[in-house]
Protein backbone atom coordinates (compact mmCIF):
# COMPACT_ATOMS: atom_id res chain seq x y z
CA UNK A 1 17.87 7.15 17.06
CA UNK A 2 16.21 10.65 17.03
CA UNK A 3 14.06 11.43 14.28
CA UNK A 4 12.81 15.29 14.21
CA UNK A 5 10.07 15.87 11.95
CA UNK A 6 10.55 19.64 9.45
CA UNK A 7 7.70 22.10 9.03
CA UNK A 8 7.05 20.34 6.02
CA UNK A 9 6.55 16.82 7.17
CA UNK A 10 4.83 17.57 10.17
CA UNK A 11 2.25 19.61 7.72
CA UNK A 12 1.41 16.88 5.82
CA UNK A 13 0.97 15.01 8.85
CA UNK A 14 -1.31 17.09 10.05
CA UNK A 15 -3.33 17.31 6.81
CA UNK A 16 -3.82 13.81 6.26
CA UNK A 17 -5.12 14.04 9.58
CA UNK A 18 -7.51 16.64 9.47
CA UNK A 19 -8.66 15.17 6.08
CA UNK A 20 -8.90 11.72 7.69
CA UNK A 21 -11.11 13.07 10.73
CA UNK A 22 -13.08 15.02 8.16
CA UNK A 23 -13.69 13.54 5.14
CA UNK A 24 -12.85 9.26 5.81
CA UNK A 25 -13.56 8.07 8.98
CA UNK A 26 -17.23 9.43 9.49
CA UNK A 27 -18.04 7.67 6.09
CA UNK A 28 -15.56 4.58 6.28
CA UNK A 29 -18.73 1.85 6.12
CA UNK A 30 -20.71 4.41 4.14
CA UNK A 31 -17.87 3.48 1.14
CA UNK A 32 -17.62 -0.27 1.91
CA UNK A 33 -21.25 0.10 0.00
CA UNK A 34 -21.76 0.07 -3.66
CA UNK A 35 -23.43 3.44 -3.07
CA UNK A 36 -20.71 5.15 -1.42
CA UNK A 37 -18.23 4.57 -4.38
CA UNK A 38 -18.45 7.54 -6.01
CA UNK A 39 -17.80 8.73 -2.26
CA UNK A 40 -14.51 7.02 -2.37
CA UNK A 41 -13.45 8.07 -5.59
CA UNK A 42 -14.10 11.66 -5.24
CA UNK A 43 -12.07 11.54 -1.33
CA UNK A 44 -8.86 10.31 -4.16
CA UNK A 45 -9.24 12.92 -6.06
CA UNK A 46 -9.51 15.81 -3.14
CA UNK A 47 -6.13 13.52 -1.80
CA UNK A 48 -4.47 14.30 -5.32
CA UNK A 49 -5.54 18.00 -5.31
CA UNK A 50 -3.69 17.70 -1.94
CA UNK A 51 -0.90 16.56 -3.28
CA UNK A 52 -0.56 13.04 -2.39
CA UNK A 53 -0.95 10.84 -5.02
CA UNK A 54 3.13 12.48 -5.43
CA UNK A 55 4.60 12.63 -2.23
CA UNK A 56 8.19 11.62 -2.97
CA UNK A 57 7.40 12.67 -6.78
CA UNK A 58 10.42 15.83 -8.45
CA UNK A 59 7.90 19.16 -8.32
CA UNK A 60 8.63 19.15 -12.11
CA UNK A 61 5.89 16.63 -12.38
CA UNK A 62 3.39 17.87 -9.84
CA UNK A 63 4.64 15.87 -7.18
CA UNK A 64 6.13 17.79 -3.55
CA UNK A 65 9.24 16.05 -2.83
CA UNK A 66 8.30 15.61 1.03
CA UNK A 67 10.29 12.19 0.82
CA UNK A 68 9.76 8.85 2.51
CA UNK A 69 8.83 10.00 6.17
CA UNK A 70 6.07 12.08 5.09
CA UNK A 71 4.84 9.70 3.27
CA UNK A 72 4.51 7.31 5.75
CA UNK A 73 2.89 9.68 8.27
CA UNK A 74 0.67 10.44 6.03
CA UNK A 75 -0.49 6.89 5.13
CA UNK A 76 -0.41 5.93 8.37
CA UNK A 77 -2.86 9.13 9.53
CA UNK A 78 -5.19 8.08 6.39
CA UNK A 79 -5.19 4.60 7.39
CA UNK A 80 -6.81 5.69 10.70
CA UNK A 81 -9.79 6.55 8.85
CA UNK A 82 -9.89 4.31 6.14
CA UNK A 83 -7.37 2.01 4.94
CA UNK A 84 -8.79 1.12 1.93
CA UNK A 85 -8.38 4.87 0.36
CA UNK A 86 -4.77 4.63 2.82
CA UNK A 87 -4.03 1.32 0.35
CA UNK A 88 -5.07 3.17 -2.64
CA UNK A 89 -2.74 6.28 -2.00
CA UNK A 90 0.40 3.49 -1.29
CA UNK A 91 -0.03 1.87 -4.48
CA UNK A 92 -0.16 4.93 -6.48
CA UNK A 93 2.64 6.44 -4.94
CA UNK A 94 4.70 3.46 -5.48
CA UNK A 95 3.80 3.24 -8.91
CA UNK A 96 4.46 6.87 -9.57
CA UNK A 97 8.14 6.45 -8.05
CA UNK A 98 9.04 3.35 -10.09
CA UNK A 99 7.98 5.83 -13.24
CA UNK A 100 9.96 8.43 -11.64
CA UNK A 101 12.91 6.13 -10.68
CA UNK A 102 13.29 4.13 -13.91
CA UNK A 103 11.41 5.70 -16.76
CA UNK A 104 12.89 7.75 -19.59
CA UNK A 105 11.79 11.56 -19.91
CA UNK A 106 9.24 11.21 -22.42
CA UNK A 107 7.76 8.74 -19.62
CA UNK A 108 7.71 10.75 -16.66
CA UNK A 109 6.75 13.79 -18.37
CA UNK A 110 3.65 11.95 -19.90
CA UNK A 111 2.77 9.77 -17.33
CA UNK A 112 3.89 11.73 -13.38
CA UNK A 113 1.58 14.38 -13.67
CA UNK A 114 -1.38 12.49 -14.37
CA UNK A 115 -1.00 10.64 -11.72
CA UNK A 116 -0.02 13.53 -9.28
CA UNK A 117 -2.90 15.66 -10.52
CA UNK A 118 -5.51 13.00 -10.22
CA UNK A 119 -6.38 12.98 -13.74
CA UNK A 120 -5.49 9.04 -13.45
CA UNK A 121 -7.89 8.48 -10.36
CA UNK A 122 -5.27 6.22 -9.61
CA UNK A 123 -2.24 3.55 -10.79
CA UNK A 124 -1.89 -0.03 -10.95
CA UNK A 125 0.99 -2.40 -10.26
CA UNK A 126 0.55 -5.73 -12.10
CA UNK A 127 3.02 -8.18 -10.35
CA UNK A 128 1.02 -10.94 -8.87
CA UNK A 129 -0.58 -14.06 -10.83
CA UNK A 130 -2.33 -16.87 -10.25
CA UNK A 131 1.11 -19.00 -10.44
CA UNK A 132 3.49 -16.06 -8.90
CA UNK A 133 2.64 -14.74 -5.74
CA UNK A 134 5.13 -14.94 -3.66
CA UNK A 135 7.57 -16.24 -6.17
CA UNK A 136 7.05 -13.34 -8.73
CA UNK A 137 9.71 -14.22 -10.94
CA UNK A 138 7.49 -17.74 -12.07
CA UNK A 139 5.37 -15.02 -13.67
CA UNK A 140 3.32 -16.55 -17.08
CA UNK A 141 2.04 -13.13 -18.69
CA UNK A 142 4.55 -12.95 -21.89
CA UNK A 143 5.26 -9.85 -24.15
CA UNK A 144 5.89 -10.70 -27.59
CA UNK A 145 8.23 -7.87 -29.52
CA UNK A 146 6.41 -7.72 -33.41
CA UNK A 147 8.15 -4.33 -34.80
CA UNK A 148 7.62 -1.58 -33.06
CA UNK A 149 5.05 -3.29 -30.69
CA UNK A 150 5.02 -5.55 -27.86
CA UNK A 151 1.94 -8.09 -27.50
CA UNK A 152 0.85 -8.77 -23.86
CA UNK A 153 -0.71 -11.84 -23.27
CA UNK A 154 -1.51 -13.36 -19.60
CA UNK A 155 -3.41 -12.36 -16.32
CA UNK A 156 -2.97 -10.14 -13.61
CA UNK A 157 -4.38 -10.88 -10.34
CA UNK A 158 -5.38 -9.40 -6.90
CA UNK A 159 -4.53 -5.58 -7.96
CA UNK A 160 -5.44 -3.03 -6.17
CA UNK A 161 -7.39 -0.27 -8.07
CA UNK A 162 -7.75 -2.58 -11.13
CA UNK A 163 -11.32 -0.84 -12.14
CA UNK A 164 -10.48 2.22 -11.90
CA UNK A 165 -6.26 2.46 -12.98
CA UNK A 166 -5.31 5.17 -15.28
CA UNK A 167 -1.92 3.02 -16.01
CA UNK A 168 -1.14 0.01 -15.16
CA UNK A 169 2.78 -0.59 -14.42
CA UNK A 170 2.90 -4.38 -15.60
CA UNK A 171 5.64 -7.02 -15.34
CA UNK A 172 5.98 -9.44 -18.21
CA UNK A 173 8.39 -12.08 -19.79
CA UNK A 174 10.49 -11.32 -22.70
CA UNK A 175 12.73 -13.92 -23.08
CA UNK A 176 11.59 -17.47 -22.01
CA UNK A 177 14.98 -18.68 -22.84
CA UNK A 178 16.70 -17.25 -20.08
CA UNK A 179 16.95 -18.46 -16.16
CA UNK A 180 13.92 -18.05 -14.25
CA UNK A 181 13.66 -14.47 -13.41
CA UNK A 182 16.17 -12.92 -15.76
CA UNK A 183 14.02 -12.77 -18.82
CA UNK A 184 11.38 -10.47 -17.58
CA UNK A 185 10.73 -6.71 -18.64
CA UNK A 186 8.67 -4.17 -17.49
CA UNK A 187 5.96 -1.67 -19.11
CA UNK A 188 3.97 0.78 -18.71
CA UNK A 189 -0.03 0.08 -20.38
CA UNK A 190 -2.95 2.73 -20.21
CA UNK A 191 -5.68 1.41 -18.73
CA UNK A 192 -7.92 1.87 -21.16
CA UNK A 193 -5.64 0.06 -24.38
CA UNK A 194 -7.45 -2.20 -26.69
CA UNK A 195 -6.94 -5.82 -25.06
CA UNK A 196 -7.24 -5.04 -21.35
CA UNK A 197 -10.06 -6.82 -19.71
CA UNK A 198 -11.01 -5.60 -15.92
CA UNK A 199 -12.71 -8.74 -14.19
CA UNK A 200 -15.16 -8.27 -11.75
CA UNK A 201 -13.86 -6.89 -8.15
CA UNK A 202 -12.95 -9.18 -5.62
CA UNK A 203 -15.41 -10.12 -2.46
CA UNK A 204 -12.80 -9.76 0.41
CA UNK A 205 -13.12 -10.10 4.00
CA UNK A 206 -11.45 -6.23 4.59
CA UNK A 207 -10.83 -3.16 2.95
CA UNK A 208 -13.32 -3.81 0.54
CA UNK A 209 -14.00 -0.09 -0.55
CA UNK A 210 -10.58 -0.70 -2.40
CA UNK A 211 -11.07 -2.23 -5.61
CA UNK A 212 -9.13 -5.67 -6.35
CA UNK A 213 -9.18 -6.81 -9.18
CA UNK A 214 -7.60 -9.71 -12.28
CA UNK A 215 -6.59 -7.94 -15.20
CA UNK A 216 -6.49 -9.87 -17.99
CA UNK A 217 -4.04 -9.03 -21.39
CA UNK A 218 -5.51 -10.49 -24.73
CA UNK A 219 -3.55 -9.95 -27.60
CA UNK A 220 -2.84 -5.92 -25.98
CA UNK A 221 -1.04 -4.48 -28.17
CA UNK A 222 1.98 -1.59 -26.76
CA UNK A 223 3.99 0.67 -28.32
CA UNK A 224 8.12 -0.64 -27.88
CA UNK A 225 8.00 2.62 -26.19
CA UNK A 226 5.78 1.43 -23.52
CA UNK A 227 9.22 -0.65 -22.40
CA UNK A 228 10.22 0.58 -18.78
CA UNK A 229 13.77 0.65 -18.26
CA UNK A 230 16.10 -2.28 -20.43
CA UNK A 231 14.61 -5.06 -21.75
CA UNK A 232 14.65 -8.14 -19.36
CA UNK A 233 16.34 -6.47 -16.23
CA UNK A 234 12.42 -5.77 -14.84
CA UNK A 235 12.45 -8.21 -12.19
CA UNK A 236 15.60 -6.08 -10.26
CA UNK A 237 12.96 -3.43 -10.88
CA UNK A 238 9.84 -5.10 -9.16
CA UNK A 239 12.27 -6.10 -6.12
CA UNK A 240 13.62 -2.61 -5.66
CA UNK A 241 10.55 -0.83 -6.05
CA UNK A 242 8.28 -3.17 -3.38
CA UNK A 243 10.57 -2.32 -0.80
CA UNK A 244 9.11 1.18 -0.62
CA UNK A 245 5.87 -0.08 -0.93
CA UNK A 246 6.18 -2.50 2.34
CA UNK A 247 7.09 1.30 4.01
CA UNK A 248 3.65 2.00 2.61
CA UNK A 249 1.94 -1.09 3.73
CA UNK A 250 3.88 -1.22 7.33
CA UNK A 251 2.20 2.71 7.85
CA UNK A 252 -0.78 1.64 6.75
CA UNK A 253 -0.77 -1.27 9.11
CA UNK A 254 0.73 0.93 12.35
CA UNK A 255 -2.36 3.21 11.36
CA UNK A 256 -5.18 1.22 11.92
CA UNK A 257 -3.36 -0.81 15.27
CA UNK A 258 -3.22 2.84 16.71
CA UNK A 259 -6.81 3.60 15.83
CA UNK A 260 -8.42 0.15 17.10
CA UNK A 261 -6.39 0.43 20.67
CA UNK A 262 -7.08 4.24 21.13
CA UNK A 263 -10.59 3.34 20.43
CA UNK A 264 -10.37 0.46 23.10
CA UNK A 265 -8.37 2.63 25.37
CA UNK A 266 -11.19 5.12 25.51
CA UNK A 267 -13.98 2.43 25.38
CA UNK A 268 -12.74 0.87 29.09
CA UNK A 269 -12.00 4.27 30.49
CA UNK A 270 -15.67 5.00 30.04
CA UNK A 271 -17.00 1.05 30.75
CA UNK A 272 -17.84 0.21 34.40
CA UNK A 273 -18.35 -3.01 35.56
CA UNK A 274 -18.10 -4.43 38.99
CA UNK A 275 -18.36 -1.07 40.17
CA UNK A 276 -15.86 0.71 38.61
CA UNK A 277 -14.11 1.44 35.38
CA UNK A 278 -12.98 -1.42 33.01
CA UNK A 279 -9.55 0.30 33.18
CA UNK A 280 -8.86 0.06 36.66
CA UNK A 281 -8.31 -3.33 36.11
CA UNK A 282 -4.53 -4.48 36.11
CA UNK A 283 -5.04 -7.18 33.38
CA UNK A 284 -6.40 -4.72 31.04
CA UNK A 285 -3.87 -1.97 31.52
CA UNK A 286 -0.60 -4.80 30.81
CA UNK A 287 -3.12 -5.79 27.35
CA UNK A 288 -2.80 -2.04 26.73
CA UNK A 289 0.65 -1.76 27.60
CA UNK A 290 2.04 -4.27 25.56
CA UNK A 291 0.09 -3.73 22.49
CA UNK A 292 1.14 0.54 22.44
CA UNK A 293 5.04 -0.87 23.19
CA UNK A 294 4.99 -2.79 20.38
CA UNK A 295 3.30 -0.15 17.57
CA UNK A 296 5.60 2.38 19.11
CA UNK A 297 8.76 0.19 17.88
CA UNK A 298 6.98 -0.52 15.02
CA UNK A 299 6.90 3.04 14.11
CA UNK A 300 10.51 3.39 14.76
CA UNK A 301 11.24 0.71 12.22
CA UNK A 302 9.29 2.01 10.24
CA UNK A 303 10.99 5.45 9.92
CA UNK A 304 14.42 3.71 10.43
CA UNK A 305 13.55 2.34 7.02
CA UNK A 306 11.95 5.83 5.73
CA UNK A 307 15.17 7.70 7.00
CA UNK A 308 17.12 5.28 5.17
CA UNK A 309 15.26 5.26 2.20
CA UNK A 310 15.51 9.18 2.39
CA UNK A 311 18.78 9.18 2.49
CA UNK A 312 19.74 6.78 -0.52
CA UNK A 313 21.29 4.31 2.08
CA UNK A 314 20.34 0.10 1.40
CA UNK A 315 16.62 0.13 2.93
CA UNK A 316 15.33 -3.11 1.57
CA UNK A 317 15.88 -5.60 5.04
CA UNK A 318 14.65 -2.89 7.30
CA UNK A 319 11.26 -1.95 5.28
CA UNK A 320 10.71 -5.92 5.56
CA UNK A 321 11.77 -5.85 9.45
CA UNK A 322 9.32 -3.20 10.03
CA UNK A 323 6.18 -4.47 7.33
CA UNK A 324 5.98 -7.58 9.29
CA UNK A 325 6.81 -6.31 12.34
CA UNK A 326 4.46 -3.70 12.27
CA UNK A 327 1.71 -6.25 10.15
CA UNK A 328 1.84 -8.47 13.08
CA UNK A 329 1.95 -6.07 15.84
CA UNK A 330 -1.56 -4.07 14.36
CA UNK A 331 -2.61 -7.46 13.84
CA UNK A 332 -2.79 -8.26 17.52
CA UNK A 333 -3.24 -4.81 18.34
CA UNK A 334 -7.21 -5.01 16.36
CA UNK A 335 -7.49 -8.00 18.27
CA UNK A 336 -7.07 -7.03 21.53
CA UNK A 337 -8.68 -3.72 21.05
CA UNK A 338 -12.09 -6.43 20.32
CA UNK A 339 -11.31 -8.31 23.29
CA UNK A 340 -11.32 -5.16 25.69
CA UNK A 341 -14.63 -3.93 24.05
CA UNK A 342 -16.11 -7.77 24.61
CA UNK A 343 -19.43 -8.38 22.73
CA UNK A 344 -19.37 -4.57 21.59
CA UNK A 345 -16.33 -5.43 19.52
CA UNK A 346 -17.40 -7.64 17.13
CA UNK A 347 -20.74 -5.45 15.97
CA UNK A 348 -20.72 -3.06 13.22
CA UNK A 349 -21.70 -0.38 15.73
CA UNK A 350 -18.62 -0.11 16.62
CA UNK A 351 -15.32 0.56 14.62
CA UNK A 352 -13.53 -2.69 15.73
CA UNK A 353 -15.53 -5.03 14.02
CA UNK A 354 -14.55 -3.14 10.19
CA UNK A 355 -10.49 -2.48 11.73
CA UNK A 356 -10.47 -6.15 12.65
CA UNK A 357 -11.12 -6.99 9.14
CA UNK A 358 -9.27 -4.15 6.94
CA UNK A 359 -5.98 -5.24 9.44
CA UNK A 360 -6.05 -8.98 8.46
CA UNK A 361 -4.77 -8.70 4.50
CA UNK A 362 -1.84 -6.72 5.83
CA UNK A 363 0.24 -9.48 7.19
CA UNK A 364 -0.20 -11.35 3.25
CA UNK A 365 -0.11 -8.18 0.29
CA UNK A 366 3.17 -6.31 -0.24
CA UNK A 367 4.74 -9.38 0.54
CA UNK A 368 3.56 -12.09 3.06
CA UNK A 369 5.28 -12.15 6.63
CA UNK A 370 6.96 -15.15 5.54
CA UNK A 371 8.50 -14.12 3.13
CA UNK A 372 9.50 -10.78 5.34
CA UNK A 373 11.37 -13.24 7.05
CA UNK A 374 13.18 -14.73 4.24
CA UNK A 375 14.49 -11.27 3.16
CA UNK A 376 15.74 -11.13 6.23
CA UNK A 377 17.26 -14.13 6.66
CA UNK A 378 18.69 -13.48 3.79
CA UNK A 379 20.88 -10.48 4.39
CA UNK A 380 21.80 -11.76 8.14
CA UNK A 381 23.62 -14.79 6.68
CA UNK A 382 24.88 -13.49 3.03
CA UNK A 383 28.97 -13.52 3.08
């Protein structure tokens, strides 16, 4: 496979990589702090201003139609300096192209540049629950038609962004009469509507500069034409639209496995011991070896998946080859990176220690690894 980058791609490349060497990485622990949120939140708006809160997004709404490739360089380049604004981008994006893929024109017209312009500091997808993680379509949030409105009722959990949403893209059922998974509908809910309750952000291990939070419906009251797309077809709508987000997520994850090994590669280049340099040792170079073989396929997955996507050709089975492929592979790339820097690696001195945590949650949101491998498994043995 040869993949050759245009002008345009390789641009927006280079941007997010200036802006992450700039602007991200010298104040990545500065906006793990409560202080340094207002730090984070302006860094999404420059990135909108920039253009990428609407990277695969039609021009007519203020998006640059750079497609699927550049958007993955360009999360995985802002992932290298912090993946909780690189997470924060993904979502957006994704929720911006399930607007543009299924919403009418009074929907995308309203909602597309907001969200590309950054007056929505960001968007929310509202998928997961408490009961429906993996298994989505055991979702409990209902949506009650009365007239011309629908009433939302249920909680949202674990979404990224919940604070600080402009809309929220939100999954609930319809029609409790019908087979598990057929009677949910989609909509799309401004974050500020009467009814919405943001809980308190999550305490997590990683990427913690990233809100996540439960977002709780009481009695929220929508117009009917909040409805995304037909009434109960919404689940073929959450399963087609989070496998460009796992093209996100897999970027995101390639990102921060290249910048904990580079890091590491550096780090024993410079450390001596036994009277000479860490690298000289054969041990350490086949640790290196193996760990830049493996993110180097996982980038080609990755834009096999991209290129697919690109091109309107079935891209579901190889964004889930290449999320937990590349999940697992940046996974054990972090962790070797704090083996080769020994003590060093695990304090917050040094980068490690924070890439070590933000690369954990990969391998679980978007879609745990195992159920990667279901997906899978599930297009090698259909008929």
């Amino acid at each position: 496979m040869q993949i050759e980058f245009n002008e345009e791609e390789i641009m927006i490349q280079d941007t997010a990589k200036q802006f992450a060497e700039a602007e991200l990485k010298p104040n990545a622990e500065l906006v793990e702090q409560e202080s340094g949120k207002e730090l984070f939140l302006s860094n999404i708006k420059k990135l909108s201003e920039l253009g990428f809160m609407g990277i695969n997004i039609d021009s007519q709404y203020g998006g640059i139609e750079a497609g699927s490739v550049a958007f993955s360089l360009a999360i995985t380049e802002l992932a290298r300096g912090c993946s909780s604004t690189a997470v924060t981008t993904s979502v957006t994006n994704m929720v911006a192209e399930v607007i543009q893929a299924v919403g009418n024109e009074e929907q995308k017209s309203h909602y597309l540049p907001k969200i590309c312009s950054g007056e929505c500091f960001a968007a929310g997808f509202c998928l997961t629950e408490t009961v429906a993680g993996s298994d989505p379509a055991g979702m409990k949030t209902q949506a009650v038609k009365e007239g011309d409105e629908y009433v939302l009722n249920g909680t949202k959990t674990f979404i990224t962004s919940g604070d600080y949403a402009g809309v929220f893209v939100v999954w609930a059922v319809t029609d409790p009469s019908l087979p598990k998974g057929k009677g949910i509908s989609c909509f799309l809910v401004d974050g500020d509507t009467p009814g919405i309750t943001i809980a308190k952000a999550e305490e997590k291990m990683g990427q913690k500069a990233s809100s996540t939070n439960q977002v709780i419906f009481d009695n929220c009251r929508i117009s009917a034409s909040a409805l995304l797309g037909k009434e109960n077809q919404g689940f073929k709508i959450a399963v087609t639209e989070l496998a460009g987000g796992r093209i996100g997520i897999a970027s995101l994850a390639l990102g921060l496995g290249l910048e904990a090994i580079e890091y590491a590669k550096d780090y024993i280049k410079e450390r001596k011991q036994f009277g000479q340099s860490l690298s000289n040792f054969q041990g350490l170079q086949w640790m290196l070896s193996d760990r830049y073989t493996e993110l180097e396929a996982a980038r080609l997955l990755i834009m096999q998946a991209a290129v697919n996507k690109d091109n309107g050709l079935p891209f579901s089975t190889s964004a889930s080859m290449a999320k937990v492929f590349a999940s697992e592979k940046a996974n054990d790339a972090c962790y070797t990176a704090l083996q080769l820097l020994g003590g060093a690696g695990y304090i917050k001195e040094y980068p490690i220690e924070r890439l070590a945590r933000d690369v954990r949650i990969t391998t679980i949101y978007e879609g745990t690894s195992e159920i990667q491998r279901v997906i899978i498994a599930r297009d090698i043995l259909k008929d």
